[in-house]
C-alpha atoms as a PDB file:
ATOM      1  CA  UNK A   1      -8.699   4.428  21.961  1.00  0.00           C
ATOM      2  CA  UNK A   2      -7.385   3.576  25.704  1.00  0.00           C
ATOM      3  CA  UNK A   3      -9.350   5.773  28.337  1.00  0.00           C
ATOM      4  CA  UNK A   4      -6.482   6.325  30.780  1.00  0.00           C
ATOM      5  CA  UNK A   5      -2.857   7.128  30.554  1.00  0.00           C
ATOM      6  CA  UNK A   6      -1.619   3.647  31.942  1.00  0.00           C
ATOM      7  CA  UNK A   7      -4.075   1.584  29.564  1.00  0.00           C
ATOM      8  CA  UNK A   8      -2.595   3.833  26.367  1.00  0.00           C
ATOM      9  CA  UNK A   9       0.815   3.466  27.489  1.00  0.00           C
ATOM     10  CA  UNK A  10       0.154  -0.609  27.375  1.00  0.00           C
ATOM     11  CA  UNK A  11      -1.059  -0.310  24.298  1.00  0.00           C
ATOM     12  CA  UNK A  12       1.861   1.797  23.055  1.00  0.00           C
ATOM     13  CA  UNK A  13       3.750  -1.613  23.927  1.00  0.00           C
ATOM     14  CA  UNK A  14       1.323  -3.368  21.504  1.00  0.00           C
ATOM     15  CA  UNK A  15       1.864  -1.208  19.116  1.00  0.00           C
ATOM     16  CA  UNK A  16       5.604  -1.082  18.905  1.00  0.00           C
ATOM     17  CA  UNK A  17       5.729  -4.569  18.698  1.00  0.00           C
ATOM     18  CA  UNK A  18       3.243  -4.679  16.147  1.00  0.00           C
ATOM     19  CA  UNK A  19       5.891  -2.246  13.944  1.00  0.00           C
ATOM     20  CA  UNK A  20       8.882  -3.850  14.874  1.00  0.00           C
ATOM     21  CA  UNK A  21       7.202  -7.539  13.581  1.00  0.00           C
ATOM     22  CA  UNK A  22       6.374  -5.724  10.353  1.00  0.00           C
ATOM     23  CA  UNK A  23       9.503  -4.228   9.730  1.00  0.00           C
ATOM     24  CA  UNK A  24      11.447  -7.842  10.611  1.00  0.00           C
ATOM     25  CA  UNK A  25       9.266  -8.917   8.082  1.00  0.00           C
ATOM     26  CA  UNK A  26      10.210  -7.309   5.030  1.00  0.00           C
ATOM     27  CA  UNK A  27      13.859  -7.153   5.904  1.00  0.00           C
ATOM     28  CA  UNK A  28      15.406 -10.219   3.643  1.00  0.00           C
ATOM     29  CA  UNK A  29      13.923  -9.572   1.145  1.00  0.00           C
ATOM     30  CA  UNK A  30      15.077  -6.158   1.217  1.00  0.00           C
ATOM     31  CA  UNK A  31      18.407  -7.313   2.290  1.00  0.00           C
ATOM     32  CA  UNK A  32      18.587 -10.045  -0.681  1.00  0.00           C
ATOM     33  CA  UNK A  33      17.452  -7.487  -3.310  1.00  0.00           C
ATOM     34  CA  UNK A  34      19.940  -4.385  -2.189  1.00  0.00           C
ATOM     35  CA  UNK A  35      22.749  -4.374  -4.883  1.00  0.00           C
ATOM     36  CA  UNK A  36      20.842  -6.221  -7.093  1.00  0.00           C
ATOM     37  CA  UNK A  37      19.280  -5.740 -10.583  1.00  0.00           C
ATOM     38  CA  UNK A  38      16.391  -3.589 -10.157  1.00  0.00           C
ATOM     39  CA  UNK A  39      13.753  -1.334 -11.898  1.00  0.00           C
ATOM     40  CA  UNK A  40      14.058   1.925 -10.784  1.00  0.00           C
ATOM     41  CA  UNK A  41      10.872   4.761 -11.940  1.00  0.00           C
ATOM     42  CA  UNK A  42      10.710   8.712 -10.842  1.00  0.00           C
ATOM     43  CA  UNK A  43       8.082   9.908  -8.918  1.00  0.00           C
ATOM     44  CA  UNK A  44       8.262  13.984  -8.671  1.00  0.00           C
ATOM     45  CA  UNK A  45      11.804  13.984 -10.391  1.00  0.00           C
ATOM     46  CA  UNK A  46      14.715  12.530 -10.726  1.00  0.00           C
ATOM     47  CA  UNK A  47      15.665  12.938  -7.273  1.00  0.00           C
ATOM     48  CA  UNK A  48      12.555  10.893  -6.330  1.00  0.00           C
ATOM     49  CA  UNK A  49      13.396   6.846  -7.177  1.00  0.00           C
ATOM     50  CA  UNK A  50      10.769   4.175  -6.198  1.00  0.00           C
ATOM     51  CA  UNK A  51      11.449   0.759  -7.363  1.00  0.00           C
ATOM     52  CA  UNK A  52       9.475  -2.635  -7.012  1.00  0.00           C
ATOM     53  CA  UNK A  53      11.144  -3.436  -3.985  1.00  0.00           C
ATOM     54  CA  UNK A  54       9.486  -0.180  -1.955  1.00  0.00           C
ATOM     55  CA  UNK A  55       6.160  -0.941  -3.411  1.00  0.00           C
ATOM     56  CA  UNK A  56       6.187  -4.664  -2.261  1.00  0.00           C
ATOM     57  CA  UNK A  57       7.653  -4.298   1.178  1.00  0.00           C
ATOM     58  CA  UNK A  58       4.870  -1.589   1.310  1.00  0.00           C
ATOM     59  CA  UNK A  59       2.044  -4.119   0.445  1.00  0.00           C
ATOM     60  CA  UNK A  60       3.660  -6.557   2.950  1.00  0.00           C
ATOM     61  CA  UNK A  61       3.989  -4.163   6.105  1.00  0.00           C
ATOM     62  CA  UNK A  62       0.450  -3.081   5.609  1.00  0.00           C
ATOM     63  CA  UNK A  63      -1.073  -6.340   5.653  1.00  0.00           C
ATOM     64  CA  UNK A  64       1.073  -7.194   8.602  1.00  0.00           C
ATOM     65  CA  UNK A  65       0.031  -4.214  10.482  1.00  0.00           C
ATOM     66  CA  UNK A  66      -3.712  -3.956   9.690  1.00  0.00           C
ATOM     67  CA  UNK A  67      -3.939  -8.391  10.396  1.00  0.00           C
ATOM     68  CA  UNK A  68      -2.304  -7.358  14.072  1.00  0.00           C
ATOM     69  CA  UNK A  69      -4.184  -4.233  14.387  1.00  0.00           C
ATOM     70  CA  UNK A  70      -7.454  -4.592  12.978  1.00  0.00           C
ATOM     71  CA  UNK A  71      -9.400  -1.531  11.711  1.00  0.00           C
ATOM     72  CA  UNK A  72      -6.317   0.731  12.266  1.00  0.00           C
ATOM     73  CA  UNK A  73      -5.440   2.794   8.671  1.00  0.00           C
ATOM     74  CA  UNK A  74      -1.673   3.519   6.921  1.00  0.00           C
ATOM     75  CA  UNK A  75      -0.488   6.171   5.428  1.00  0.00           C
ATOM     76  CA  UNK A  76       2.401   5.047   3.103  1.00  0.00           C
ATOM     77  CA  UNK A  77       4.723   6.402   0.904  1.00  0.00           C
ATOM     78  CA  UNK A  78       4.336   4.930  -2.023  1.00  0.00           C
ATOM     79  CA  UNK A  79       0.315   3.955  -1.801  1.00  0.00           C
ATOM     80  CA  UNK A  80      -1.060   6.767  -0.008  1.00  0.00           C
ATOM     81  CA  UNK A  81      -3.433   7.184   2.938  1.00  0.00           C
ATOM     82  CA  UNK A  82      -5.339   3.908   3.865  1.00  0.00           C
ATOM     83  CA  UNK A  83      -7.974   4.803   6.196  1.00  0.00           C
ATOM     84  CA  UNK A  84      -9.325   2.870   9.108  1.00  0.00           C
ATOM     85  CA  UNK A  85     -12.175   2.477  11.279  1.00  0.00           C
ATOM     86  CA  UNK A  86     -10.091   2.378  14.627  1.00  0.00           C
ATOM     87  CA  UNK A  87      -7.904   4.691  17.054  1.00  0.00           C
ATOM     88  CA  UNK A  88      -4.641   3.615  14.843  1.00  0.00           C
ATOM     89  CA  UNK A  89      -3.075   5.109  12.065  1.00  0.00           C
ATOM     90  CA  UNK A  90       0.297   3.868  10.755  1.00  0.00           C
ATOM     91  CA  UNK A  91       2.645   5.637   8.869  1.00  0.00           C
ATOM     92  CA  UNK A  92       5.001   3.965   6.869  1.00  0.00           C
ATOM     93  CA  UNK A  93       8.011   4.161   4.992  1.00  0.00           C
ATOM     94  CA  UNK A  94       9.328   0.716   3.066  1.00  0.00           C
ATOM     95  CA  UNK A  95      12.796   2.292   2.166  1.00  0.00           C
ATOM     96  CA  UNK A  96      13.526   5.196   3.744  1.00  0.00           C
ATOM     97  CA  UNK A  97      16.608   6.544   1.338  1.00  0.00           C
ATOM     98  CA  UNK A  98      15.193   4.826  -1.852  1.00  0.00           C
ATOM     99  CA  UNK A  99      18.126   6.704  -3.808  1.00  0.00           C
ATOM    100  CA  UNK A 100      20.586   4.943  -1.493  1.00  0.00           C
ATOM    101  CA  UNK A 101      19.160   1.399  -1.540  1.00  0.00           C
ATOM    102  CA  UNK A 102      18.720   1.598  -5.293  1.00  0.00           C
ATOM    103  CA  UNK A 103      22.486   2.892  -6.099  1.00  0.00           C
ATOM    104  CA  UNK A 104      24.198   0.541  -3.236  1.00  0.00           C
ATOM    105  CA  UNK A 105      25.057   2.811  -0.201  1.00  0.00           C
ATOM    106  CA  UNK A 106      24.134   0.988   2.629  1.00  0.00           C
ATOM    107  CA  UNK A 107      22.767   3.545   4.509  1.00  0.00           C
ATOM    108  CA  UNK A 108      19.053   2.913   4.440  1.00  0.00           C
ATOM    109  CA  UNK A 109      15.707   1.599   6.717  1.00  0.00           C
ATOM    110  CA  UNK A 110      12.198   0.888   7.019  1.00  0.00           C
ATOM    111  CA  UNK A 111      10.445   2.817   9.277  1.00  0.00           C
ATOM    112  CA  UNK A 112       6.978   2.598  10.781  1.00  0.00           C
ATOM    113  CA  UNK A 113       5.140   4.338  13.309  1.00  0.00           C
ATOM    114  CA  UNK A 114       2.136   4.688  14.813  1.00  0.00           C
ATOM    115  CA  UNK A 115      -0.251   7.878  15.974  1.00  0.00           C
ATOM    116  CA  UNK A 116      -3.091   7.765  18.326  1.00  0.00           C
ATOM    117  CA  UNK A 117      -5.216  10.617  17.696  1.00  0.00           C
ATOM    118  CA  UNK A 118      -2.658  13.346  17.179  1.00  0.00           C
ATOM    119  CA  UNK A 119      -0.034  11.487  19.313  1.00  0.00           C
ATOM    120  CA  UNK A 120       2.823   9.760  18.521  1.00  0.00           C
ATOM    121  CA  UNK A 121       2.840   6.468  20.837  1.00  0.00           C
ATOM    122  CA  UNK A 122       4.960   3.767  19.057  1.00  0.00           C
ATOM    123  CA  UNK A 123       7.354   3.465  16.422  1.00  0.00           C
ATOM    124  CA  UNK A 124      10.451   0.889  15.261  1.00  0.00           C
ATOM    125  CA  UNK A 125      13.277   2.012  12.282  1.00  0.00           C
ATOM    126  CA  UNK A 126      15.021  -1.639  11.015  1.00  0.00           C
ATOM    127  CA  UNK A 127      18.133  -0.897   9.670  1.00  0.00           C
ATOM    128  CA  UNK A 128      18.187  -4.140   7.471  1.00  0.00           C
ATOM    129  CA  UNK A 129      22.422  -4.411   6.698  1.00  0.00           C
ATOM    130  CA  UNK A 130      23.288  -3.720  10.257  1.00  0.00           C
ATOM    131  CA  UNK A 131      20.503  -5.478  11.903  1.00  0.00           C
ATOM    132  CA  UNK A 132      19.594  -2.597  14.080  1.00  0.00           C
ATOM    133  CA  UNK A 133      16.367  -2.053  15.717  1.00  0.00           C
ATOM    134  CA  UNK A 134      15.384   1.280  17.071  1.00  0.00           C
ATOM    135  CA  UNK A 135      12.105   1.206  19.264  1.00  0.00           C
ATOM    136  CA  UNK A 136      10.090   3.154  21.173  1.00  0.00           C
ATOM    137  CA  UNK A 137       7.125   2.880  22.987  1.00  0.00           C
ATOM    138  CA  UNK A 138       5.534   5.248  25.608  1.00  0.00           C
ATOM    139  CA  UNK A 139       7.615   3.651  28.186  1.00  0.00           C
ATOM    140  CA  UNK A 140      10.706   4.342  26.458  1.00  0.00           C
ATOM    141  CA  UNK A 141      13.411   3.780  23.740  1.00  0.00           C
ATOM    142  CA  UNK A 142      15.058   0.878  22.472  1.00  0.00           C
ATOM    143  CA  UNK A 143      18.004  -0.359  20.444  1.00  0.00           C
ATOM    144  CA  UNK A 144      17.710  -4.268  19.778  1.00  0.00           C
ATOM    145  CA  UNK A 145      15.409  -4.843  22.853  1.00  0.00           C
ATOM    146  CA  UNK A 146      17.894  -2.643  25.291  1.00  0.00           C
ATOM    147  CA  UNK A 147      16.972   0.629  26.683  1.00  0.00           C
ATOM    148  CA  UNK A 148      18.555   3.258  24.701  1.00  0.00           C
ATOM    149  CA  UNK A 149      19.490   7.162  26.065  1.00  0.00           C
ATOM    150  CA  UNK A 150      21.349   9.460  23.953  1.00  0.00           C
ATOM    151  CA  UNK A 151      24.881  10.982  24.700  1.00  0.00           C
ATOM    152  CA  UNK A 152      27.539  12.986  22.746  1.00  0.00           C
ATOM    153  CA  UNK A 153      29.558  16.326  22.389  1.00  0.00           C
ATOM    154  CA  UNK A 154      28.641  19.363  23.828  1.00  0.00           C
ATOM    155  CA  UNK A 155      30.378  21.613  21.545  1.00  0.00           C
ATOM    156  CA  UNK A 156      29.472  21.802  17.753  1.00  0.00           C
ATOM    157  CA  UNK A 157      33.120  22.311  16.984  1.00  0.00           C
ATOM    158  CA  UNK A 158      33.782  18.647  18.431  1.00  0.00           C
ATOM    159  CA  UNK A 159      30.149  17.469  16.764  1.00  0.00           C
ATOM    160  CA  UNK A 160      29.093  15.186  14.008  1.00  0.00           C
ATOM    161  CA  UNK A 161      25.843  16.990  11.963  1.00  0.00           C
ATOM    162  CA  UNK A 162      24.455  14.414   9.588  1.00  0.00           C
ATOM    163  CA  UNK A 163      21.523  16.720   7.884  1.00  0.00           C
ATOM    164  CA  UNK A 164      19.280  16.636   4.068  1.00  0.00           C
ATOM    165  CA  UNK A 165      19.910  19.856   3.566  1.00  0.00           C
ATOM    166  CA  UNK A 166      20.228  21.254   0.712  1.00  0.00           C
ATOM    167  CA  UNK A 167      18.581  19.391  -1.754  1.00  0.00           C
ATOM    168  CA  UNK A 168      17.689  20.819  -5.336  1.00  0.00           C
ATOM    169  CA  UNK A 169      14.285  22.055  -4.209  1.00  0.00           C
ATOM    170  CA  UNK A 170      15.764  23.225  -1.177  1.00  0.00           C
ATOM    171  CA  UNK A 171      18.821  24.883  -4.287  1.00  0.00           C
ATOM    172  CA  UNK A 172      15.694  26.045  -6.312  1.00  0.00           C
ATOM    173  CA  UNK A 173      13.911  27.669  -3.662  1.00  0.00           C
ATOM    174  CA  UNK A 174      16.591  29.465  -1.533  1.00  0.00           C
ATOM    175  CA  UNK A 175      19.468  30.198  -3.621  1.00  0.00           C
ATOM    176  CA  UNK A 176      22.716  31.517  -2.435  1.00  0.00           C
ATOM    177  CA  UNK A 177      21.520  32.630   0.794  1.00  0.00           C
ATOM    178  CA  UNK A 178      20.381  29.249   2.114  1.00  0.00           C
ATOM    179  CA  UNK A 179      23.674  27.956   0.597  1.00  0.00           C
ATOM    180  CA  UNK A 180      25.873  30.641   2.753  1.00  0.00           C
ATOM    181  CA  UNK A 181      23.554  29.164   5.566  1.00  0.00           C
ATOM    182  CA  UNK A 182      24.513  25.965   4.856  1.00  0.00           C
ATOM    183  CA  UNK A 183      28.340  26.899   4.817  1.00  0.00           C
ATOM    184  CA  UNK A 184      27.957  27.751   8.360  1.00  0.00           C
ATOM    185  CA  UNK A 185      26.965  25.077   9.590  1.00  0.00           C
ATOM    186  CA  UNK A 186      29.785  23.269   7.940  1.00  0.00           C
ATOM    187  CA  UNK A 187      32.391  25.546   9.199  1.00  0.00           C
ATOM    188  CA  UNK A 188      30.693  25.497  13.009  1.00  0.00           C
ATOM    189  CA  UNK A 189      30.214  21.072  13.214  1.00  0.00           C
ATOM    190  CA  UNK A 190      33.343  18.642  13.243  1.00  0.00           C
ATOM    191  CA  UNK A 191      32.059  16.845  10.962  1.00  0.00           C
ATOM    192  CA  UNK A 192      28.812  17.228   8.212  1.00  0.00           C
ATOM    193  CA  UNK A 193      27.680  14.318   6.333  1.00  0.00           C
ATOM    194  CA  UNK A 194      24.352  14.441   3.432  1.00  0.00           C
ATOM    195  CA  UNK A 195      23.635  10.833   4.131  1.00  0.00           C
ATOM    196  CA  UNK A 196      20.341  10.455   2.718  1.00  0.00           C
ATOM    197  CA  UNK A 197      17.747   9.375   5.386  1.00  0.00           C
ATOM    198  CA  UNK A 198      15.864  11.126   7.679  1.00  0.00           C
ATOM    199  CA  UNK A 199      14.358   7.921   9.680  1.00  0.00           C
ATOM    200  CA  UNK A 200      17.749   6.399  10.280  1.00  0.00           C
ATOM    201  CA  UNK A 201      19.908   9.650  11.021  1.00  0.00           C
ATOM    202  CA  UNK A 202      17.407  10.397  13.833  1.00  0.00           C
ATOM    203  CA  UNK A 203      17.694   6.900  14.684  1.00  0.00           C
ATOM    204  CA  UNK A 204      21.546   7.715  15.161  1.00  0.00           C
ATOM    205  CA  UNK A 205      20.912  10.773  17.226  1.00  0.00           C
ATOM    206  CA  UNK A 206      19.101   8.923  19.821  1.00  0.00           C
ATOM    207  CA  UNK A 207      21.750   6.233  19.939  1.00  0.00           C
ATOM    208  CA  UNK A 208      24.461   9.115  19.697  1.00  0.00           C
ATOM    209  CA  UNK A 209      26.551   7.659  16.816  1.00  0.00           C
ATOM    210  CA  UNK A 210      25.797  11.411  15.726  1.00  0.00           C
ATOM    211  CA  UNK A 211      25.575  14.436  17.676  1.00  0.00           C
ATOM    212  CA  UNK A 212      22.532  16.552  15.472  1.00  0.00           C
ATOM    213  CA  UNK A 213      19.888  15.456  12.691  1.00  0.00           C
ATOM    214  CA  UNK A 214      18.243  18.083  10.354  1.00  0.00           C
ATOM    215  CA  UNK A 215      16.224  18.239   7.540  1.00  0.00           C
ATOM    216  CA  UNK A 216      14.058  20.663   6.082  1.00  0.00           C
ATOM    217  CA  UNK A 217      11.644  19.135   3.297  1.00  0.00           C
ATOM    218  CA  UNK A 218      10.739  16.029   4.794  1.00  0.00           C
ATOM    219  CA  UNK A 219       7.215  13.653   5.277  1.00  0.00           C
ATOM    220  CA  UNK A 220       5.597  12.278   7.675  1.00  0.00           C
ATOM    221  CA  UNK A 221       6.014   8.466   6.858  1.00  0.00           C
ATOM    222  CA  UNK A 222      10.112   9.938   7.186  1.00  0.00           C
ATOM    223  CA  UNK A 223       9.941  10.872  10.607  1.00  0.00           C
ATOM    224  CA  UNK A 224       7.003   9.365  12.696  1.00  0.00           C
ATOM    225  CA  UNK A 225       8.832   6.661  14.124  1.00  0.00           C
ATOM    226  CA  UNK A 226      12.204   8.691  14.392  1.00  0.00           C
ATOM    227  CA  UNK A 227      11.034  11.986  16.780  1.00  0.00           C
ATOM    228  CA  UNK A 228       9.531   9.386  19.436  1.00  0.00           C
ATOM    229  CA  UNK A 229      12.767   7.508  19.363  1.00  0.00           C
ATOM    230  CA  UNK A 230      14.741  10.932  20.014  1.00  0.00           C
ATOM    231  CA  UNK A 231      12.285  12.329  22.358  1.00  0.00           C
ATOM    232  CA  UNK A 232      11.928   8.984  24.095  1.00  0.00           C
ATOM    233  CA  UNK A 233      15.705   8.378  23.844  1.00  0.00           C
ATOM    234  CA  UNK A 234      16.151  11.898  26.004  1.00  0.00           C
ATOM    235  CA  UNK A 235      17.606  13.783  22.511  1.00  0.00           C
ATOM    236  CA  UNK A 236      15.478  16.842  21.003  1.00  0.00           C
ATOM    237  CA  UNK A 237      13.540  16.726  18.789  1.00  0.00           C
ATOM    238  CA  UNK A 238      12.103  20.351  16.950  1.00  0.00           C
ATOM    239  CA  UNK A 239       9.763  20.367  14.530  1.00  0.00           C
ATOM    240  CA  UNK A 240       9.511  23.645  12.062  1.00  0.00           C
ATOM    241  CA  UNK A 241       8.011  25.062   9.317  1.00  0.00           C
ATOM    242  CA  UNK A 242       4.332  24.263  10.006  1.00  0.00           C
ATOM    243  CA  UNK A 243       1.388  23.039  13.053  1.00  0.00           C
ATOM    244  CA  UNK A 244       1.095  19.765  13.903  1.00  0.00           C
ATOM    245  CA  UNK A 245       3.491  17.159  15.338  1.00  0.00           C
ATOM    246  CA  UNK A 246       4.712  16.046  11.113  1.00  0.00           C
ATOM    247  CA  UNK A 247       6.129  19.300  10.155  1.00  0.00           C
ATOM    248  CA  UNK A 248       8.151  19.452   6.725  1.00  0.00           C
ATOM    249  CA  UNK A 249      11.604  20.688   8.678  1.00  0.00           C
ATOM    250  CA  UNK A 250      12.937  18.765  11.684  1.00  0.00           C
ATOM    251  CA  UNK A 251      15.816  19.711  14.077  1.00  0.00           C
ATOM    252  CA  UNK A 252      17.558  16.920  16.616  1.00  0.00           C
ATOM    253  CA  UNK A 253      20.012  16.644  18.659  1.00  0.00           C
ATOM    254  CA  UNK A 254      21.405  14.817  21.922  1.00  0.00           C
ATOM    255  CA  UNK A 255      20.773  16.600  25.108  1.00  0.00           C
ATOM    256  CA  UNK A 256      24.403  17.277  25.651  1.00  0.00           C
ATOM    257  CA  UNK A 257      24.867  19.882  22.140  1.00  0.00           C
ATOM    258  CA  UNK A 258      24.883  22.985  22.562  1.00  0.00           C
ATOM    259  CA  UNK A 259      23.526  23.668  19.022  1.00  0.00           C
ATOM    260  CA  UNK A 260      24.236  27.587  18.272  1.00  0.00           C
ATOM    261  CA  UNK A 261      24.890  27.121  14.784  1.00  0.00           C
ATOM    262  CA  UNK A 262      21.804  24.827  14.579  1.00  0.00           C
ATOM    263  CA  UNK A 263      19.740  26.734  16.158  1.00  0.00           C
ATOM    264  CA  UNK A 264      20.364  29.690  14.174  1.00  0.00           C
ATOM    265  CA  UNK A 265      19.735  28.074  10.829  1.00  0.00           C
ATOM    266  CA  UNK A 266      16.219  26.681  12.176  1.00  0.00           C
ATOM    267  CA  UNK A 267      15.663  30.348  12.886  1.00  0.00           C
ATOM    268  CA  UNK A 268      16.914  31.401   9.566  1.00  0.00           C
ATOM    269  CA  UNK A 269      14.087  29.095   8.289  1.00  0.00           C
ATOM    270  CA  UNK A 270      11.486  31.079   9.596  1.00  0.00           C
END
């Protein structure tokens, strides 16, 4: 690990690279196989696809990563925690809205970041239809190589909320209560949208195509990459429901909301 601030933050630079080469790398073939005939298996549920396609690009961005990075370990979705001997660990998701990619909604990414200790320092999300690629280093954020600062609404009347919530575990668990929750926020944004992944609608808030991000039963591989974009990005990013900088519920928006309505269902969550 880097001794001093300045020789981590050049490092971070390494690093981000290092994810954003990965993540080019698996794009075509994600690309070629999206819409296509594929196997699709159930992890937890139903509402938890995997197909060949996530496993491979998996495979592929760890090799890339740990030939770049030598010694550093991965934590992935689909094949668990990898560890290493070094400062480095990657965490990596191959599809991040599996459900999406594997139905046709192009609204879907591969996301990889990287944690230095208990510190965030580099990530990259590849949005593989669009050709988007969200960056950030210590230095800063970065959408296709440009530096990136979010903007948008100040009021949540006037915002657009893209957000997980609720899913059936989130049904299961809370009931009609976290449903009358969720019909507040709703009523209080402009516009609400369940669009299916975490790593790409954070990637949005930092840009500010959307105003607020929120999810509540999420993993780390999901947002790693995405809260250093926000945070680097100037948006805000707030983490809930547990210690530690990967907690299961996640809260962002651009620095110009005024999230009331947000706020109070973060609250709500305890």
């Amino acid at each position: 690990m880097p001794a001093a601030d300045a020789d981590l933050t050049s490092y971070s630079t390494e690093l981000r690279e290092a994810a954003a080469g990965a993540a080019r790398l698996v794009a075509d073939d994600l690309r070629a196989a999206f819409r296509g005939t594929m196997n699709i298996e159930f992890k937890r549920d139903q509402h938890d696809p995997v197909t060949e396609h996530d496993r491979r690009a998996e495979e592929a961005i760890t090799k890339s990563l740990t030939a770049r990075i030598p010694d550093s370990g991965v934590v992935g979705e689909e094949d668990g925690a990898q560890p290493g001997s070094g400062s480095v660990t990657w965490y990596v998701d191959p599809i991040d809205g599996t459900a999406n990619f594997a139905r046709g909604l192009a609204f879907w990414c591969t996301s990889i970041g990287a944690v230095v200790g208990d510190r965030i320092v580099a990530g990259a999300i590849l949005d593989p239809m669009t050709g988007d690629l969200f960056t950030a280093d210590l230095s800063g954020a970065y959408l296709n190589g440009d530096p990136l600062r979010s903007t948008g609404r100040r009021a949540e009347a006037e915002a657009f909320l893209i957000t997980g919530y609720p899913s059936a575990r989130d049904v299961a668990v809370d009931g009609p209560e976290g449903l009358a929750h969720f019909g507040e926020l709703v009523t209080a944004y402009g516009t609400l949208r369940r669009a299916g992944s975490a790593a790409l609608s954070l990637a949005y808030v930092a840009a500010g195509w959307v105003d607020a991000a929120m999810g509540t039963a999420v993993n780390a591989w999901d947002i790693c990459a995405g809260r250093l974009i926000v945070e680097q990005a100037g948006a805000t990013y707030q983490g809930f429901g547990a210690e530690g900088w990967n907690q299961p519920g996640y809260a962002a928006h651009t620095p110009d909301l005024d999230p009331v309505a947000l706020n109070t269902f973060v609250t709500s969550r305890g």
